[in-house]
Protein backbone atom coordinates (compact mmCIF):
# COMPACT_ATOMS: atom_id res chain seq x y z
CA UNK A 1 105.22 93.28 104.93
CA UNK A 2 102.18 95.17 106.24
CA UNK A 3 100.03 93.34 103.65
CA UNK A 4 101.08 89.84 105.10
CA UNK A 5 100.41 91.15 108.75
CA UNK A 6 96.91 92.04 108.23
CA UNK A 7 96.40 89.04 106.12
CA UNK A 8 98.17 86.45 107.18
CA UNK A 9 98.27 85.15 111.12
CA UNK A 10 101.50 85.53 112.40
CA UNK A 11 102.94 83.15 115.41
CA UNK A 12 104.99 85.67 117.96
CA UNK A 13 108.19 84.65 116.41
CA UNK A 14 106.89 85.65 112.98
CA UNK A 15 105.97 88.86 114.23
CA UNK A 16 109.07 89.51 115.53
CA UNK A 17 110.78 88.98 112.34
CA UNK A 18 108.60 90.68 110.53
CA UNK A 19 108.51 93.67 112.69
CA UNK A 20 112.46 93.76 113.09
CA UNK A 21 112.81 93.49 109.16
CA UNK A 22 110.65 96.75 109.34
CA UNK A 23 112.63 98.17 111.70
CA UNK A 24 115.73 97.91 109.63
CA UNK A 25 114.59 98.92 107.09
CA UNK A 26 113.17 102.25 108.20
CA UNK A 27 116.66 102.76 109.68
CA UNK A 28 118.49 101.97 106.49
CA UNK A 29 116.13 104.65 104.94
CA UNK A 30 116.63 107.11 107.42
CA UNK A 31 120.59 106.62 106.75
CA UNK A 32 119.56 107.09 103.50
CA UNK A 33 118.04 110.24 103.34
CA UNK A 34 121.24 112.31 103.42
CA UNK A 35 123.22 110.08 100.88
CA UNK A 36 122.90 111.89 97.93
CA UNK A 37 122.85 109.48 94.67
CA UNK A 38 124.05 112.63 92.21
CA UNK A 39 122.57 116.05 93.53
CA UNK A 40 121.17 117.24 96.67
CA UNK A 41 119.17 115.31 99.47
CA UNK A 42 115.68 115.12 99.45
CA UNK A 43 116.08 117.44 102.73
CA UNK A 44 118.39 119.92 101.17
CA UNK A 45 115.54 119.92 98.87
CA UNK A 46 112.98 120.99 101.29
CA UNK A 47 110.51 117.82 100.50
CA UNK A 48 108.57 116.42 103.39
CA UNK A 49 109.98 113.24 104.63
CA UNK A 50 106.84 111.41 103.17
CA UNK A 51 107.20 112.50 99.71
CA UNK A 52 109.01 110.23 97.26
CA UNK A 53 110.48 111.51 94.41
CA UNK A 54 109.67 109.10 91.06
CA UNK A 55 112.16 109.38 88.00
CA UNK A 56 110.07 110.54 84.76
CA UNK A 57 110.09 108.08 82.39
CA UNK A 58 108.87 109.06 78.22
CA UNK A 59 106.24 107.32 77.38
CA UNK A 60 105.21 106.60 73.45
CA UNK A 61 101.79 104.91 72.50
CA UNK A 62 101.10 103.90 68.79
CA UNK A 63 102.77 102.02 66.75
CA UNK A 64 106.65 101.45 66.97
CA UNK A 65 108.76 101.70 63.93
């Protein structure tokens, strides 16, 4: 979304969809936050709200047998 408002002009009623979608979805995030999926909150973790927590993921390189 912010990459289509800085490059893309907008009529008013664009905007305004664009800026309610953004709206929404900050408040579904802030809802979010203190849904736990399995384990604690990223605030009963202490983390900043700005920090997002990535899953680790194994990575092999080579040749796969």
């Amino acid at each position: 979304m912010q990459h289509m408002l800085a490059s893309t002009p907008l009529t008013e009623d664009e905007r305004a969809a664009v800026d309610d979608g953004q709206t929404a979805l900050h408040t579904l995030l802030a809802r979010l936050t203190d849904t736990p999926p399995a384990g604690p909150t990223p605030r009963q973790l202490g983390l900043p709200a700005a920090v997002t927590v990535l899953p680790i993921v194994e990575v092999r390189q080579g040749k796969h047998s």
